[in-house]
PDB file of N, CA and C in Angstrom:
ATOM      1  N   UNK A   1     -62.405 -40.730  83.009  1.00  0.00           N
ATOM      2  CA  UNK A   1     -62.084 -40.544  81.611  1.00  0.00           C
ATOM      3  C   UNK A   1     -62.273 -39.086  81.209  1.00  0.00           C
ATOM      4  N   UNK A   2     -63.050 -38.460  81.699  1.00  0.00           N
ATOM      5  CA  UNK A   2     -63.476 -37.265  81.013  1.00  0.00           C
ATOM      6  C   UNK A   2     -62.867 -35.750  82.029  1.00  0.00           C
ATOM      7  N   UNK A   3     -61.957 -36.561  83.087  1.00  0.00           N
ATOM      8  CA  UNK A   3     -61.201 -35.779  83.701  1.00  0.00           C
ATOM      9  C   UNK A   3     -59.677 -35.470  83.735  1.00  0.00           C
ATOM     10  N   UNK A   4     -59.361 -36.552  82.946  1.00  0.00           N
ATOM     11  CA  UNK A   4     -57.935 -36.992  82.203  1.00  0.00           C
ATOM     12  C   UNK A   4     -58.292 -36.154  80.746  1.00  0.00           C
ATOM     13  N   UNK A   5     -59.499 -36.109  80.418  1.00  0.00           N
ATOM     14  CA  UNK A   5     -59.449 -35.387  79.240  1.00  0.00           C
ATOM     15  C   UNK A   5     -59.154 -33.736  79.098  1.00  0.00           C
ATOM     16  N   UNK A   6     -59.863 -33.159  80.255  1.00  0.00           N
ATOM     17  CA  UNK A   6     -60.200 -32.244  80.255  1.00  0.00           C
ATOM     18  C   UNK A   6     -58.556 -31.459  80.918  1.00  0.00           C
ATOM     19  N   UNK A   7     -57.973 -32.409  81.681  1.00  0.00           N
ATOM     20  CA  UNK A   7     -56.729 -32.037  81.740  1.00  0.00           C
ATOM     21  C   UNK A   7     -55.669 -32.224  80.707  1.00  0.00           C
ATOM     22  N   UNK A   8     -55.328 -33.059  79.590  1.00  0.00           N
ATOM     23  CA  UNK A   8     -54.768 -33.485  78.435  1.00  0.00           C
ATOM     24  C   UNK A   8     -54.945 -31.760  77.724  1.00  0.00           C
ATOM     25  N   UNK A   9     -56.139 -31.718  77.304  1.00  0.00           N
ATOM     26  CA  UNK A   9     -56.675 -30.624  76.257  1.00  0.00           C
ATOM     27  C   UNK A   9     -56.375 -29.149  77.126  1.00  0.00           C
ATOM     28  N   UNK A  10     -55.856 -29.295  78.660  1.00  0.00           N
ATOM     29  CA  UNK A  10     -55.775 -27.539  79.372  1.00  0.00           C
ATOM     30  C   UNK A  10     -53.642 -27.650  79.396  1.00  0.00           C
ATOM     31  N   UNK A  11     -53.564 -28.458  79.090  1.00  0.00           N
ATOM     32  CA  UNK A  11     -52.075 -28.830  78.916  1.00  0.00           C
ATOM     33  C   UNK A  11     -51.480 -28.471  77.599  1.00  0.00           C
ATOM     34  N   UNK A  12     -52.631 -28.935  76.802  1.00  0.00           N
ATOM     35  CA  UNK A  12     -52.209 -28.764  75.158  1.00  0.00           C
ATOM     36  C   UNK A  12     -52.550 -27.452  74.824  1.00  0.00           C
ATOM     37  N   UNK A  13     -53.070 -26.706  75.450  1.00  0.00           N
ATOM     38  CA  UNK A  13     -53.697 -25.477  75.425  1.00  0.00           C
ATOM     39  C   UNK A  13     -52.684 -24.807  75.829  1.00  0.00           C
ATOM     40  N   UNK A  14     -51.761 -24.992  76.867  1.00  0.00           N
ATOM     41  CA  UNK A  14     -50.921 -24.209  77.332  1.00  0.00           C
ATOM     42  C   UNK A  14     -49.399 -24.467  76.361  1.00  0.00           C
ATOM     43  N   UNK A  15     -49.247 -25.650  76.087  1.00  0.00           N
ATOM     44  CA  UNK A  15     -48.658 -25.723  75.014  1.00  0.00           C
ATOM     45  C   UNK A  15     -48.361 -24.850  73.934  1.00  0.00           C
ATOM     46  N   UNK A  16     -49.526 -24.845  73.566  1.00  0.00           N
ATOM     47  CA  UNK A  16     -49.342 -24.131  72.138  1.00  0.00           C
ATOM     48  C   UNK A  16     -49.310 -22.510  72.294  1.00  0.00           C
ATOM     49  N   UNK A  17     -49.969 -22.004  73.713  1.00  0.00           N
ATOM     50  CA  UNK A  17     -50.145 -20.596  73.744  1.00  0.00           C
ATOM     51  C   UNK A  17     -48.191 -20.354  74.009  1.00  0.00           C
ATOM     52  N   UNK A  18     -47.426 -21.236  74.593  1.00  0.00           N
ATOM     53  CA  UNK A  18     -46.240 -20.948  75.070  1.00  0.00           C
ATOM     54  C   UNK A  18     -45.303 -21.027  74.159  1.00  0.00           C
ATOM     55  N   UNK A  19     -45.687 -21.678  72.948  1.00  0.00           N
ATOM     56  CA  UNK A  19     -45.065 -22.274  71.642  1.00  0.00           C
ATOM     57  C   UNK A  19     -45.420 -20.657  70.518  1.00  0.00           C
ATOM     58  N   UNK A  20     -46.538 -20.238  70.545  1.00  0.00           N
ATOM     59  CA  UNK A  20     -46.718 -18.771  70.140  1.00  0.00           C
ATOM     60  C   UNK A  20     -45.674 -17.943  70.800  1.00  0.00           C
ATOM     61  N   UNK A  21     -45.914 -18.022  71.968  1.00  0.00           N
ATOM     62  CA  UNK A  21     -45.477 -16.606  72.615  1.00  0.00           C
ATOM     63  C   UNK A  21     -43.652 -16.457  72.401  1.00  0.00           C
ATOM     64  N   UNK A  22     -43.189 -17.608  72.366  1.00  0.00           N
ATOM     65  CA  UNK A  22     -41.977 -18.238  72.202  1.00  0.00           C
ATOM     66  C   UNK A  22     -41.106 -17.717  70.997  1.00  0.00           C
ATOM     67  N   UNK A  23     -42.338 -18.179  69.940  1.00  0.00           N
ATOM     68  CA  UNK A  23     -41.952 -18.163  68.807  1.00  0.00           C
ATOM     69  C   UNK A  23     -41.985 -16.538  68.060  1.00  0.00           C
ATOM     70  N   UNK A  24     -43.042 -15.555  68.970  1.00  0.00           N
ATOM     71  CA  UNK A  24     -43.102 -13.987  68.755  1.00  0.00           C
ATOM     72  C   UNK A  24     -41.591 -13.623  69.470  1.00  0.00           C
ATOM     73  N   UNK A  25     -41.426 -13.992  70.273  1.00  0.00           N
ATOM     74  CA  UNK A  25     -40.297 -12.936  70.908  1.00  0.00           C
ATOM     75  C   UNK A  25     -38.983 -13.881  70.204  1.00  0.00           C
ATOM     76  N   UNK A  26     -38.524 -14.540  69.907  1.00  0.00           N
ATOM     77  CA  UNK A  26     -37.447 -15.326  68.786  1.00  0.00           C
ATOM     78  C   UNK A  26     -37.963 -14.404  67.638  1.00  0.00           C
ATOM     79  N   UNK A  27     -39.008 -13.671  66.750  1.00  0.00           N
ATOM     80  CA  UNK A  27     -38.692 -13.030  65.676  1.00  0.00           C
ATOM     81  C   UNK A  27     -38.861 -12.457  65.863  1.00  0.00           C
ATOM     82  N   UNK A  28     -39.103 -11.407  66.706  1.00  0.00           N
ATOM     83  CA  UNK A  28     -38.727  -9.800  67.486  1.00  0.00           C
ATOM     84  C   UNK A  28     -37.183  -9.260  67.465  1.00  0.00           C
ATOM     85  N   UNK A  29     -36.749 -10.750  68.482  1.00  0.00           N
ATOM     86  CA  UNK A  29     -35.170 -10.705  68.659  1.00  0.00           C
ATOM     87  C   UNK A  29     -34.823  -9.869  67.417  1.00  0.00           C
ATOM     88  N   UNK A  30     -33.738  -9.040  67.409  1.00  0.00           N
ATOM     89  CA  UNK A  30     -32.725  -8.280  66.460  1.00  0.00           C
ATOM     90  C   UNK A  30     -31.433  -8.701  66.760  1.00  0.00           C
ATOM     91  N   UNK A  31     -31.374  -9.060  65.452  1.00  0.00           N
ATOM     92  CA  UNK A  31     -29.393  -9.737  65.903  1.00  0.00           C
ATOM     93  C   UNK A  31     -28.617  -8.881  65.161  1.00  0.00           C
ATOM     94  N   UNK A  32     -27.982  -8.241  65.773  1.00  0.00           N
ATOM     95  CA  UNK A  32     -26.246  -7.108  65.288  1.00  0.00           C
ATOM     96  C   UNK A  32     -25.206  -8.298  64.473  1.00  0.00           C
ATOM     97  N   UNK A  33     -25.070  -8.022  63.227  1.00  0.00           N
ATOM     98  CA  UNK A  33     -24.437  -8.390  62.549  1.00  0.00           C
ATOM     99  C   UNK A  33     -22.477  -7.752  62.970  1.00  0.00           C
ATOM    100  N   UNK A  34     -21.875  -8.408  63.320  1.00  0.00           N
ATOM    101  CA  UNK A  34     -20.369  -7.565  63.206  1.00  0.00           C
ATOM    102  C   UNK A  34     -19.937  -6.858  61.801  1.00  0.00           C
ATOM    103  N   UNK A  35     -19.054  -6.037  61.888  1.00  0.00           N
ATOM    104  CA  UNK A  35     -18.850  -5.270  61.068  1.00  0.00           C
ATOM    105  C   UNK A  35     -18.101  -5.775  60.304  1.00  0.00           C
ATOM    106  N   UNK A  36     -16.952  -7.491  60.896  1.00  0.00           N
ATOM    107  CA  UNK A  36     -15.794  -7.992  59.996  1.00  0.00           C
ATOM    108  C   UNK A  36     -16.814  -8.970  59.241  1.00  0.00           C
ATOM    109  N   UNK A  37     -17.847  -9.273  60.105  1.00  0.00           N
ATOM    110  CA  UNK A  37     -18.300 -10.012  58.978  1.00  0.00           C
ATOM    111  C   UNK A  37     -19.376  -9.644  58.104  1.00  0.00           C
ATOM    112  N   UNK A  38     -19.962  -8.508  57.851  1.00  0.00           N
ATOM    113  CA  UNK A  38     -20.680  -7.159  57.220  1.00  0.00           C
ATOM    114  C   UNK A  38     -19.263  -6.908  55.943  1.00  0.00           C
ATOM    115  N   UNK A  39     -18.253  -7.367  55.958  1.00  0.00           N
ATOM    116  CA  UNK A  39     -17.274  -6.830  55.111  1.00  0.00           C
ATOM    117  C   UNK A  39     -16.956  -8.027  54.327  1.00  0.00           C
ATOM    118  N   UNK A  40     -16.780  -9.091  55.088  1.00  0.00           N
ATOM    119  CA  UNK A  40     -16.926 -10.270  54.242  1.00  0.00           C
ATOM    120  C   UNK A  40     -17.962 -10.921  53.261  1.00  0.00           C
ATOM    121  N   UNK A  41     -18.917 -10.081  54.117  1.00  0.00           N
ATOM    122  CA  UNK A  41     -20.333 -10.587  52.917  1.00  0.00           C
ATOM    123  C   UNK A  41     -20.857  -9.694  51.998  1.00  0.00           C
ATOM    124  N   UNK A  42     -19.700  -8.788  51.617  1.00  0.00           N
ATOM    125  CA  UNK A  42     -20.305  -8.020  50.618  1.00  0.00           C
ATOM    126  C   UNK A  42     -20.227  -8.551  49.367  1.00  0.00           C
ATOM    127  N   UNK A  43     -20.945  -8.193  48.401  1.00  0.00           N
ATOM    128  CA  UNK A  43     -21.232  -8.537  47.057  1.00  0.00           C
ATOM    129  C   UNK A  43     -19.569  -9.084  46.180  1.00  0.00           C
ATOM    130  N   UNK A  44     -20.051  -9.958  45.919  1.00  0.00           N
ATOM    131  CA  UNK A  44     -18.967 -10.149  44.357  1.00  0.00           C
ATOM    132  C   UNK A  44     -19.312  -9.313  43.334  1.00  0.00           C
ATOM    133  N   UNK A  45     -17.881  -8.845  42.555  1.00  0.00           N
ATOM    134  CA  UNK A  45     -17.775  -8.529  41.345  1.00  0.00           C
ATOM    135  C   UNK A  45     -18.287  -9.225  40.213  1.00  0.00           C
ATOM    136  N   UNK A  46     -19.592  -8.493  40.166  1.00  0.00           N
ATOM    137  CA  UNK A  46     -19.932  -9.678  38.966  1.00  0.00           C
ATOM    138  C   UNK A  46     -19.458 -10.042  37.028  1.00  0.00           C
ATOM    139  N   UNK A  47     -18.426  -8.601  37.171  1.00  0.00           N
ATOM    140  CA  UNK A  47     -17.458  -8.556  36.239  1.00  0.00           C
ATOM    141  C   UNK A  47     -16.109  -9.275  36.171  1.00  0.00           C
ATOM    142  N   UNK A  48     -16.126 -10.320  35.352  1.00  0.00           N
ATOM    143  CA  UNK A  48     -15.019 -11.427  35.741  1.00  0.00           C
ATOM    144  C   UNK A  48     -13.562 -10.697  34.581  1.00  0.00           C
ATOM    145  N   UNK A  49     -12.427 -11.203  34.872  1.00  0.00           N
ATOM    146  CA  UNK A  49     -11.426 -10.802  34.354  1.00  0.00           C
ATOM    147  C   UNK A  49     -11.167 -11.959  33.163  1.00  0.00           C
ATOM    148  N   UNK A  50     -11.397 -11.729  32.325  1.00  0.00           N
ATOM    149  CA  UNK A  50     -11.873 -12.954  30.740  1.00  0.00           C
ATOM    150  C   UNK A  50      -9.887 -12.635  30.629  1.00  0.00           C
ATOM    151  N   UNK A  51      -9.162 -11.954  30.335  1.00  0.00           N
ATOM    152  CA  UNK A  51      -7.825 -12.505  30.473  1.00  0.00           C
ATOM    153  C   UNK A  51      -7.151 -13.372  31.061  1.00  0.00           C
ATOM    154  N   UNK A  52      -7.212 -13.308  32.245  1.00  0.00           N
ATOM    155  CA  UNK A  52      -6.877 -14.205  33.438  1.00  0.00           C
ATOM    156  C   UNK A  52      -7.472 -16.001  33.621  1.00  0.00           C
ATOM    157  N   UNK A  53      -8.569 -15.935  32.815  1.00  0.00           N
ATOM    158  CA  UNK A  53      -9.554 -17.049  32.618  1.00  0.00           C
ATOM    159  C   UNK A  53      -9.102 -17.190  31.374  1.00  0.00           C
ATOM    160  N   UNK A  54      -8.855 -16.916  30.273  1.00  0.00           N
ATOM    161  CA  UNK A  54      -7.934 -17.784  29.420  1.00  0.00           C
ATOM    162  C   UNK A  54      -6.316 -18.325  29.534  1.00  0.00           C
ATOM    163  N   UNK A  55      -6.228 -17.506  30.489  1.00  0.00           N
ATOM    164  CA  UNK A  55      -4.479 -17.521  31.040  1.00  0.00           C
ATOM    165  C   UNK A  55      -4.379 -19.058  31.647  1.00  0.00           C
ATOM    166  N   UNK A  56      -5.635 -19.509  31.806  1.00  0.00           N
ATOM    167  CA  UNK A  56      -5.404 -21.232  33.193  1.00  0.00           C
ATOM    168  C   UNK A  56      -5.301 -22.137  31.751  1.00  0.00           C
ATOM    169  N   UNK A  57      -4.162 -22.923  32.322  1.00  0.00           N
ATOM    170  CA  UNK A  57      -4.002 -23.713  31.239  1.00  0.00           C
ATOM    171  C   UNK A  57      -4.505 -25.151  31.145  1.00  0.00           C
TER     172      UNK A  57
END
């Protein structure tokens, strides 16, 4: 019993140190955005055209 334990808890131990280390180098990673889609996500005009919006009938 207490040798099943002691292996359970050096398992879970390694677990979690691999689940850290995992999880540091995933938010390290740097991801390059493309440039077509750097152009697509630029800001809206937050000035709307109030003519055109009474124009819908």
């Amino acid at each position: 019993m207490r040798k099943s334990s002691l292996i359970l808890t050096i398992l879970t131990l390694i677990t979690i140190i691999a689940w850290v280390i995992f999880d540091v180098i995933h938010a390290r990673s740097k991801v390059e955005i493309p440039t077509e889609i750097k152009n697509v996500l630029d800001p809206v005009n937050p000035n709307f055209d109030i003519k055109a919006l009474e124009n819908i009938p």
